[in-house]
N, C-alpha and C. Protein backbone atom coordinates (compact mmCIF):
# COMPACT_ATOMS: atom_id res chain seq x y z
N UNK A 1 103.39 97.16 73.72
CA UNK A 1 103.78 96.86 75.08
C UNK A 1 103.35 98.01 75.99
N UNK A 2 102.29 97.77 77.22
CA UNK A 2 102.28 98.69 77.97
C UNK A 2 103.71 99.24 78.90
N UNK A 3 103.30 100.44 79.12
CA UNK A 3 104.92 100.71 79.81
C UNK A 3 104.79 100.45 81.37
N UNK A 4 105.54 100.44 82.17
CA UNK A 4 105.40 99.88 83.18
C UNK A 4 105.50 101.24 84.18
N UNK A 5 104.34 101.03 85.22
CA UNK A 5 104.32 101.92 86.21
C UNK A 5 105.28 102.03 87.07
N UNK A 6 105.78 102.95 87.23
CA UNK A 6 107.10 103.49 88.08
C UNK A 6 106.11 103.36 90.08
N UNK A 7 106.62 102.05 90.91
CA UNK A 7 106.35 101.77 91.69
C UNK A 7 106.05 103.68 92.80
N UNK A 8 104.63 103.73 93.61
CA UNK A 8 104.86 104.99 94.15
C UNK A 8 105.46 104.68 95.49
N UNK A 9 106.11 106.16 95.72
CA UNK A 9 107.26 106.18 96.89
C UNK A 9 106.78 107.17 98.08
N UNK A 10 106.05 106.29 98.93
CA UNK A 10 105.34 107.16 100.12
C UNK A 10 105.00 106.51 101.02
N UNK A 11 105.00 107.17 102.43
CA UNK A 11 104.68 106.48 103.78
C UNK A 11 103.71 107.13 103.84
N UNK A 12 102.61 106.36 104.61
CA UNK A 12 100.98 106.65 105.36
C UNK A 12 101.36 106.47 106.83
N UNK A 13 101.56 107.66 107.62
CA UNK A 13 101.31 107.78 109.14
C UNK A 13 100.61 108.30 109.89
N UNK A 14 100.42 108.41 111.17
CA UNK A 14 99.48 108.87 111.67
C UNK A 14 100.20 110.62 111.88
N UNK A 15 99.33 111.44 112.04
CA UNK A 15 99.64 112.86 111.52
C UNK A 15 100.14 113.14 112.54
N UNK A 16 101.72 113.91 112.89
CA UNK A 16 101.59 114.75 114.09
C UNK A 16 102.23 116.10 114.22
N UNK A 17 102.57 116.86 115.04
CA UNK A 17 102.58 118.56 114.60
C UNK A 17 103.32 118.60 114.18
N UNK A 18 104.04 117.92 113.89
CA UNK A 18 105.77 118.42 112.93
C UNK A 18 105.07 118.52 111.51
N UNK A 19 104.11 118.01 111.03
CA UNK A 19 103.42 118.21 109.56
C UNK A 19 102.19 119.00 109.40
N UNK A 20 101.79 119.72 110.61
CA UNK A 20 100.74 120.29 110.12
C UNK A 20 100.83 121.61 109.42
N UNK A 21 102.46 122.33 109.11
CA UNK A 21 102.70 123.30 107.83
C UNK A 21 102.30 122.62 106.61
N UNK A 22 102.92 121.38 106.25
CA UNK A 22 102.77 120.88 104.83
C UNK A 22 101.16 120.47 105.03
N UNK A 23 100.39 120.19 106.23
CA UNK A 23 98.99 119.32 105.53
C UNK A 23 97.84 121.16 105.24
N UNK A 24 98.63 122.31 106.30
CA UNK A 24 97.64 123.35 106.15
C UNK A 24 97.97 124.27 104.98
N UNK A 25 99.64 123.67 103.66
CA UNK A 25 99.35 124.27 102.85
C UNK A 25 98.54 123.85 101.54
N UNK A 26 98.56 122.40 101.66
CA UNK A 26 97.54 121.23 101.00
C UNK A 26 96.12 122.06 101.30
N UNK A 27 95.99 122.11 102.10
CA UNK A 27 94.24 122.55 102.56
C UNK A 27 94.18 124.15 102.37
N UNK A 28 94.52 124.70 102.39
CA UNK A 28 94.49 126.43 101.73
C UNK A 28 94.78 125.59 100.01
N UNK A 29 95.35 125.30 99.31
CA UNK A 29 95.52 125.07 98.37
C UNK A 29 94.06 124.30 97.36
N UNK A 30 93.75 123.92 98.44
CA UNK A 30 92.29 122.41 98.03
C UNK A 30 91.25 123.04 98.07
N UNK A 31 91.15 123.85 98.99
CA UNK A 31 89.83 124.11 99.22
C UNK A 31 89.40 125.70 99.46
N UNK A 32 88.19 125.97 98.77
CA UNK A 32 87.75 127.57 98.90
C UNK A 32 87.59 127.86 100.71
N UNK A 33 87.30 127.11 101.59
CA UNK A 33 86.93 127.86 102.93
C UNK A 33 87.99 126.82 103.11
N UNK A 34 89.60 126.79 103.99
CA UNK A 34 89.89 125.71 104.22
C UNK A 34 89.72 125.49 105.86
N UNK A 35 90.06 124.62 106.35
CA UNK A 35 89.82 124.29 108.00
C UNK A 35 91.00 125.15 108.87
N UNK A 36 91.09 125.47 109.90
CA UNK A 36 91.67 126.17 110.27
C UNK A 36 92.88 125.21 111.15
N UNK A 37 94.08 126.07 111.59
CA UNK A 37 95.01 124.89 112.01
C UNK A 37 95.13 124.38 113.56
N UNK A 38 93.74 125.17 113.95
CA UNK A 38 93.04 124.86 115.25
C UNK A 38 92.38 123.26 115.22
N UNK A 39 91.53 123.43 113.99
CA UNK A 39 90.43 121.86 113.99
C UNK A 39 91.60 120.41 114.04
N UNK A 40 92.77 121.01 112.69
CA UNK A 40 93.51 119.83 112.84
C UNK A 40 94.44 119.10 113.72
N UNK A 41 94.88 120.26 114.85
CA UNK A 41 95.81 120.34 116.23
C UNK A 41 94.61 119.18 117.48
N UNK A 42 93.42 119.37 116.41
CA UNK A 42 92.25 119.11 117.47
C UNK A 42 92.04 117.35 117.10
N UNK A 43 92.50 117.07 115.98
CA UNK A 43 92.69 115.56 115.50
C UNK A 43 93.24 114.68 115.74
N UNK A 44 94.47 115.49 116.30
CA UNK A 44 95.76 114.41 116.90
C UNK A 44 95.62 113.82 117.71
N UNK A 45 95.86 112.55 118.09
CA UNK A 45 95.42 111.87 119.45
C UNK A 45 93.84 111.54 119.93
N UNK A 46 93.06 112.24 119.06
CA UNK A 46 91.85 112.41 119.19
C UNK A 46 91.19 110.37 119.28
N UNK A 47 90.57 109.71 119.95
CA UNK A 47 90.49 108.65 120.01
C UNK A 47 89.87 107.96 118.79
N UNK A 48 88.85 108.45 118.32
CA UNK A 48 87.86 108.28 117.31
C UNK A 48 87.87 108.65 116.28
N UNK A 49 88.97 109.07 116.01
CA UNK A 49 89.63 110.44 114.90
C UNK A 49 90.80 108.93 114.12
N UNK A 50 91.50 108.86 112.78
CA UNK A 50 92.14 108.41 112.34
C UNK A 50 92.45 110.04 111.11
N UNK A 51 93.05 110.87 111.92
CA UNK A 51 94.52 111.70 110.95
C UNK A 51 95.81 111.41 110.40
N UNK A 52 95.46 110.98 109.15
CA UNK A 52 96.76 110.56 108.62
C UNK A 52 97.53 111.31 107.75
N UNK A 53 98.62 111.21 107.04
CA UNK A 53 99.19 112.23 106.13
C UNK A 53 100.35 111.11 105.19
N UNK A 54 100.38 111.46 103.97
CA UNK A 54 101.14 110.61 103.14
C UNK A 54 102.18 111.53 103.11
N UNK A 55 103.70 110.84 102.91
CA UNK A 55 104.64 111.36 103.26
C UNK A 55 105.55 110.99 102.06
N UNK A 56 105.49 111.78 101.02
CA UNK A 56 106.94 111.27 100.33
C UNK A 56 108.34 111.27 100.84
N UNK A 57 108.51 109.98 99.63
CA UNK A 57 109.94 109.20 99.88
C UNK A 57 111.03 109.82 98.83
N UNK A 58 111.84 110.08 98.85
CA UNK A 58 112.76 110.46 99.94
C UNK A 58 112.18 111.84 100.61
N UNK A 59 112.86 112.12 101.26
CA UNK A 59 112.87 113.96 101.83
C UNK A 59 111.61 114.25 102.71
N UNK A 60 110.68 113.16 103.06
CA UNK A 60 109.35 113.80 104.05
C UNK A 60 108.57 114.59 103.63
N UNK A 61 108.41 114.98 102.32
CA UNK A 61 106.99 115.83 102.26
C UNK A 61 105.92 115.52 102.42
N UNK A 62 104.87 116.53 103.36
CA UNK A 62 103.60 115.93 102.95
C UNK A 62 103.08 116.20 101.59
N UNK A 63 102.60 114.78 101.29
CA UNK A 63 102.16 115.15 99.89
C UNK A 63 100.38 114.67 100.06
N UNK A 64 99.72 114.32 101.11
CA UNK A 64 98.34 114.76 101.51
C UNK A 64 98.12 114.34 102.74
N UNK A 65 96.47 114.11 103.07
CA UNK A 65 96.12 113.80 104.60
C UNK A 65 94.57 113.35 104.08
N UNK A 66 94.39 112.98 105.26
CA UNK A 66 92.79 112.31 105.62
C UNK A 66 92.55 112.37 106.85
N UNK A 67 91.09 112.88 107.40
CA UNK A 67 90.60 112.92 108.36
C UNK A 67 89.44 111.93 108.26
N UNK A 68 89.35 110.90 109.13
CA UNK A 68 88.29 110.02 109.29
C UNK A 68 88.12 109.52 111.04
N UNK A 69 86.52 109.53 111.22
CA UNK A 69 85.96 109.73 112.03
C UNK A 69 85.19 108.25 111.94
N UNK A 70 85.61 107.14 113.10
CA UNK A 70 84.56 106.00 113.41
C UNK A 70 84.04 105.88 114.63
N UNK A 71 82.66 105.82 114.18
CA UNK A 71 82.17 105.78 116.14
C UNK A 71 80.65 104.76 116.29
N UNK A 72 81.56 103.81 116.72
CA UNK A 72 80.65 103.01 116.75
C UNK A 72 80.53 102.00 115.02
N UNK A 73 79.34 101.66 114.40
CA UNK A 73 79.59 100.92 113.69
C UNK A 73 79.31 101.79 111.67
N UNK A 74 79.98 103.18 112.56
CA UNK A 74 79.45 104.52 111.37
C UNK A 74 81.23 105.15 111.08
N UNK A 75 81.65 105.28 109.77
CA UNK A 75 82.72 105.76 109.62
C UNK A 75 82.13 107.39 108.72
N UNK A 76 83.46 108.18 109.19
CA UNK A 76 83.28 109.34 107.95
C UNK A 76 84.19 110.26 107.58
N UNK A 77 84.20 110.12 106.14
CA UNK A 77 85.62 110.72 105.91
C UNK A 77 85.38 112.23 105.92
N UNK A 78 86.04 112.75 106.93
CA UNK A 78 85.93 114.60 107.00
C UNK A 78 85.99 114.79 105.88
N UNK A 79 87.87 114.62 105.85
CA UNK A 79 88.29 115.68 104.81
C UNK A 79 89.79 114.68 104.27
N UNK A 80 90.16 115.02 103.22
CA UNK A 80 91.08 114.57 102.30
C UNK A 80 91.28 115.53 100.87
N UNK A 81 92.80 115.49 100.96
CA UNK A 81 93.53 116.56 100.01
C UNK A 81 94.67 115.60 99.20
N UNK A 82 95.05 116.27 98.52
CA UNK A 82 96.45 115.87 97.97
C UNK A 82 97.39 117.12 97.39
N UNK A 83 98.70 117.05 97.74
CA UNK A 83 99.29 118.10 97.38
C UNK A 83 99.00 118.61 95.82
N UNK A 84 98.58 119.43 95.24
CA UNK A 84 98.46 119.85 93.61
C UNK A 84 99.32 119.42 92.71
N UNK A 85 100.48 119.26 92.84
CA UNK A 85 101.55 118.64 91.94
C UNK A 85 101.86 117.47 92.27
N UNK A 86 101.32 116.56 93.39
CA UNK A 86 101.34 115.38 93.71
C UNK A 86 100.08 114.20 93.15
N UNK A 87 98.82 115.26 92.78
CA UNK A 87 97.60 114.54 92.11
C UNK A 87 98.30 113.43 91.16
N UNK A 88 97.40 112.75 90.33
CA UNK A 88 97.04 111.66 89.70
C UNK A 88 98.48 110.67 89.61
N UNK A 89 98.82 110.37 91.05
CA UNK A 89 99.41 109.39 91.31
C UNK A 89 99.47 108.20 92.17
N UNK A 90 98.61 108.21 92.53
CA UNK A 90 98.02 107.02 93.57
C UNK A 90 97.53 107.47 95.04
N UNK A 91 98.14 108.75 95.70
CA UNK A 91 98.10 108.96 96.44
C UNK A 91 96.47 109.26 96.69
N UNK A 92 95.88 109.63 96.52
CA UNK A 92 94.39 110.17 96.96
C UNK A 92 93.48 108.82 97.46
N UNK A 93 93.55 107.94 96.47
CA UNK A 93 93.46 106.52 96.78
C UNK A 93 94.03 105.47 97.50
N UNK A 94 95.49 105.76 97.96
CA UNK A 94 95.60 104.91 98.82
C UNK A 94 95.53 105.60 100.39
N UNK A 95 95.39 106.89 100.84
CA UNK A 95 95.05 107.14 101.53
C UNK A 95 93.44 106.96 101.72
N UNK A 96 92.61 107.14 100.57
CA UNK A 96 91.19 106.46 100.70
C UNK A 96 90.85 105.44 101.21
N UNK A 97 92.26 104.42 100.69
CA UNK A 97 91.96 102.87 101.22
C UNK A 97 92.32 102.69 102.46
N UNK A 98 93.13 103.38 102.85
CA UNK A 98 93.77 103.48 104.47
C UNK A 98 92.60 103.87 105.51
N UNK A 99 91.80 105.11 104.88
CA UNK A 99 90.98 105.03 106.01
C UNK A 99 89.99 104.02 105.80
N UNK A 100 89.57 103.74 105.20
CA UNK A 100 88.43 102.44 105.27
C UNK A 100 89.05 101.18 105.71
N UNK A 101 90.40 100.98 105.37
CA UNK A 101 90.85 99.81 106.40
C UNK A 101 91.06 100.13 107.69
N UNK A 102 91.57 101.56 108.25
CA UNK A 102 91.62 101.97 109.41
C UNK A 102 89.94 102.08 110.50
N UNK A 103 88.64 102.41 109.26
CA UNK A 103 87.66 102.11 109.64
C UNK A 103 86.98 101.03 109.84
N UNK A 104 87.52 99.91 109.08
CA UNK A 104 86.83 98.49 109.18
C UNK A 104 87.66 97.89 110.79
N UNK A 105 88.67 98.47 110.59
CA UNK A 105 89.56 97.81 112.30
C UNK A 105 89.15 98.28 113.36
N UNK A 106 88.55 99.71 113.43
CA UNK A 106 87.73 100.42 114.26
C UNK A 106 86.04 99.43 114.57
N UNK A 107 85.87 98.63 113.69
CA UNK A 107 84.47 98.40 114.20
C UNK A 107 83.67 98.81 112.89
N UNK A 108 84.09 99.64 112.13
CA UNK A 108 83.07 100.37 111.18
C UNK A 108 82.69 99.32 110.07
N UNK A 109 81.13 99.40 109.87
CA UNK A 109 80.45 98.99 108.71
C UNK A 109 79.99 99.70 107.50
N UNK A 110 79.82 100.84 107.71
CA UNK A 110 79.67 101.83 106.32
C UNK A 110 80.42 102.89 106.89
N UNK A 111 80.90 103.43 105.20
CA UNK A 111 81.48 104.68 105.66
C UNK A 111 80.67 105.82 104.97
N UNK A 112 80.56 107.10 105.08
CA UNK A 112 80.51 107.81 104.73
C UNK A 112 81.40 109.02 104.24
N UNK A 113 80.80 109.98 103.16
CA UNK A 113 81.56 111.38 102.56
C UNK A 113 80.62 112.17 102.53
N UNK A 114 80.87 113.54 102.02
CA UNK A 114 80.07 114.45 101.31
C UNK A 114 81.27 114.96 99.91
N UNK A 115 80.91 115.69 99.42
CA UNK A 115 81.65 115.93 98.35
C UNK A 115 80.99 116.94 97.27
N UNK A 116 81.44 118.21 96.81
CA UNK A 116 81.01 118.91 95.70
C UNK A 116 80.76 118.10 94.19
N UNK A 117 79.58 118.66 94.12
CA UNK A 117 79.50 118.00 92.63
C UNK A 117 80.39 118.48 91.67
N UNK A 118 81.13 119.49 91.88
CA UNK A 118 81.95 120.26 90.79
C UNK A 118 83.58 119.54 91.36
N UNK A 119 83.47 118.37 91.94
CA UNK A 119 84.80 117.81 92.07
C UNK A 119 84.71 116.61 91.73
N UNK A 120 84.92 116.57 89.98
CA UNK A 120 84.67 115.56 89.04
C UNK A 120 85.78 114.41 89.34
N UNK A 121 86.99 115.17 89.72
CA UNK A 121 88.16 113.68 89.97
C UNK A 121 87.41 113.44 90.95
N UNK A 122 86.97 113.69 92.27
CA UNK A 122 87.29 113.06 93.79
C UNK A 122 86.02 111.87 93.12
N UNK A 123 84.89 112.38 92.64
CA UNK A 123 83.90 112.02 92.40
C UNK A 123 83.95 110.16 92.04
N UNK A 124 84.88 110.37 91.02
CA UNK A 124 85.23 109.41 89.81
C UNK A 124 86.31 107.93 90.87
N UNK A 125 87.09 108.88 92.13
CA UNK A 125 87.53 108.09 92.87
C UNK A 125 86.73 107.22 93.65
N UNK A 126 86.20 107.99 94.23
CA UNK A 126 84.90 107.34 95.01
C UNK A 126 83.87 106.16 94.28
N UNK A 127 83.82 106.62 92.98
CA UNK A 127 82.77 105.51 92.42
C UNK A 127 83.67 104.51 92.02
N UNK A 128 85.14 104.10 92.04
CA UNK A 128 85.58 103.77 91.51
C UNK A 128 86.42 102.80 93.01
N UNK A 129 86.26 103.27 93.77
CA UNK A 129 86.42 102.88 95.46
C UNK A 129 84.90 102.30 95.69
N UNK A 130 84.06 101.97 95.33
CA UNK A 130 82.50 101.24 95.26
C UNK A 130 81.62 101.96 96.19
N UNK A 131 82.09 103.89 96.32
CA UNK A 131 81.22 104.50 96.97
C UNK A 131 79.69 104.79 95.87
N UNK A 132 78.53 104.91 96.62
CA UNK A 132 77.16 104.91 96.12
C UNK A 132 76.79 106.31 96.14
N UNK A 133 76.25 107.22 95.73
CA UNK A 133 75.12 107.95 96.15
C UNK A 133 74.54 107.69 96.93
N UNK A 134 74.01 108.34 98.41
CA UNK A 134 73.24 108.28 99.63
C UNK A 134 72.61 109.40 99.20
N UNK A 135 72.33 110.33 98.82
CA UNK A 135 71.59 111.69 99.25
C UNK A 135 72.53 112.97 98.64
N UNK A 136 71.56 114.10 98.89
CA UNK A 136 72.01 115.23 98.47
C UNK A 136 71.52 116.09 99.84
N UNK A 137 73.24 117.12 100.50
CA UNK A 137 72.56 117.86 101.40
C UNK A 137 72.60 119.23 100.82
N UNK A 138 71.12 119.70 100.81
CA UNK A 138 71.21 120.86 99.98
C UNK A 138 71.73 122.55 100.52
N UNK A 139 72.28 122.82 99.68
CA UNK A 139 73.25 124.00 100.35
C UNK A 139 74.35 123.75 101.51
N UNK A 140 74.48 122.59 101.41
CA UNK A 140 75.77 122.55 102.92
C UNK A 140 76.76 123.02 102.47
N UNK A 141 77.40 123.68 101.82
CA UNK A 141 78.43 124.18 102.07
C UNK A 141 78.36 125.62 101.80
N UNK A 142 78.76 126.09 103.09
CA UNK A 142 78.10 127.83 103.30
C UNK A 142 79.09 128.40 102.51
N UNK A 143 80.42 128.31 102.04
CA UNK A 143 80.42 129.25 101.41
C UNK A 143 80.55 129.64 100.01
N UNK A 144 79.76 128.48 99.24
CA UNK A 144 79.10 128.89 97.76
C UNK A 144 77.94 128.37 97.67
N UNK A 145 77.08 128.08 98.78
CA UNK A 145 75.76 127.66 99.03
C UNK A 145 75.99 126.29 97.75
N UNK A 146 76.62 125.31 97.84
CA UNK A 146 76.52 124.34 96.65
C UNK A 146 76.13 123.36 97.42
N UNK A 147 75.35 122.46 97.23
CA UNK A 147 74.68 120.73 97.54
C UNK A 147 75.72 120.14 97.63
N UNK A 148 75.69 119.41 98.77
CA UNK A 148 76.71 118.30 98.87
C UNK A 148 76.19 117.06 98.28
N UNK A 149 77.29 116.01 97.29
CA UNK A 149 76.33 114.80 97.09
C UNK A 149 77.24 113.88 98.69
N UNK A 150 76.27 113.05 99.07
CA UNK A 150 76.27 112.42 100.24
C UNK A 150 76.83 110.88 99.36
N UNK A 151 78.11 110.09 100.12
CA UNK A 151 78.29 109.25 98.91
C UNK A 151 78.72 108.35 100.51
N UNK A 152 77.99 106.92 100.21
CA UNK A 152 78.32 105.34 101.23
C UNK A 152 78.79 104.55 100.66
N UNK A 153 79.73 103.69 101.34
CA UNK A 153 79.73 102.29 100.82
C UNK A 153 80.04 101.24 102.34
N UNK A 154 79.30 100.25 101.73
CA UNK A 154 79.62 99.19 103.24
C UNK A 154 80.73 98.93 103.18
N UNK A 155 81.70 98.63 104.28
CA UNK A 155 83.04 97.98 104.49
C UNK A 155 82.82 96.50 105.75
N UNK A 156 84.09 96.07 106.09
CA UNK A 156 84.10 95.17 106.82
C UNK A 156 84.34 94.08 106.68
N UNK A 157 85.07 93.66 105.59
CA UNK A 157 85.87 92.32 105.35
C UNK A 157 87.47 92.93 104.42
N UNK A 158 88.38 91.81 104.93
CA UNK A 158 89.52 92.64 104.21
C UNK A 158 89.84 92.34 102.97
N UNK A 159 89.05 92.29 102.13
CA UNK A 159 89.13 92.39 100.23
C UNK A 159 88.48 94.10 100.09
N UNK A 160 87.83 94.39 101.28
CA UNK A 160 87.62 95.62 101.11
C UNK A 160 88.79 97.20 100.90
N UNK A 161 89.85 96.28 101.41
CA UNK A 161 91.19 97.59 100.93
C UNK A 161 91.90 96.86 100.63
């Protein structure tokens, strides 16, 4: 008998400054250069911008965020984290699916990422979310000179999230 998944307990909202302690310790935590808490103050309200943050249930933590950008009939996911002790529980993915439904309502037909090749989970999400390989940008990320792989997938009907 498989055992049964313990239903996950979290709200997806739109981000606002009362959370940007919990999303800027996610992002110092995630990432070697992280964004500063200028860029994300710069997201809020932003028109074209969809900043969201998953919020565990009970007690309000952030337990991650997503930055996605649609303009016009082009989506792109900045950036996306998950709290470290919050990983391999649904969360990374259903905030994935949030912005691509938040991008298909925007107008958007493909979305775009970039992504380190040495980030074997995000990787495995993405192909597994029916993102493709687009390209390699070489050396984009200044500060371990590493290739970004460039990863698309079309959206725009709702079987897509």
């Amino acid at each position: 008998m498989t055992p049964r998944r313990r239903p996950l307990k979290f709200l997806i909202r739109d981000l606002t400054p009362a959370e940007l302690d919990g999303v800027m310790a996610i992002e110092e935590a995630s990432f070697p250069t992280p964004w500063s808490r200028a860029l994300f103050e710069e997201e809020i309200g932003r028109r074209f911008s969809d900043a969201i943050v998953v919020v565990g249930e009970p007690g309000g933590t952030v337990d991650g965020y997503a930055i996605c950008w649609t303009i016009g009939e082009e989506s792109h996911l900045l950036n996306i984290a998950v709290r470290p002790d919050a990983r391999k529980g649904g969360i990374g993915r259903s905030l994935l699916k949030e912005c691509i439904r938040r991008s298909m309502l925007a107008g958007g037909r493909r979305i775009f990422l970039e992504v380190r090749p040495t980030s074997q989970e995000a990787i495995r999400l993405y192909e597994k979310e029916g993102f493709r390989v687009a390209g390699i940008r070489r050396g984009y990320y200044s500060d371990t000179g590493e290739d970004a792989i460039v990863f698309a997938r079309e959206i725009g009907k709702m079987d897509d999230v």
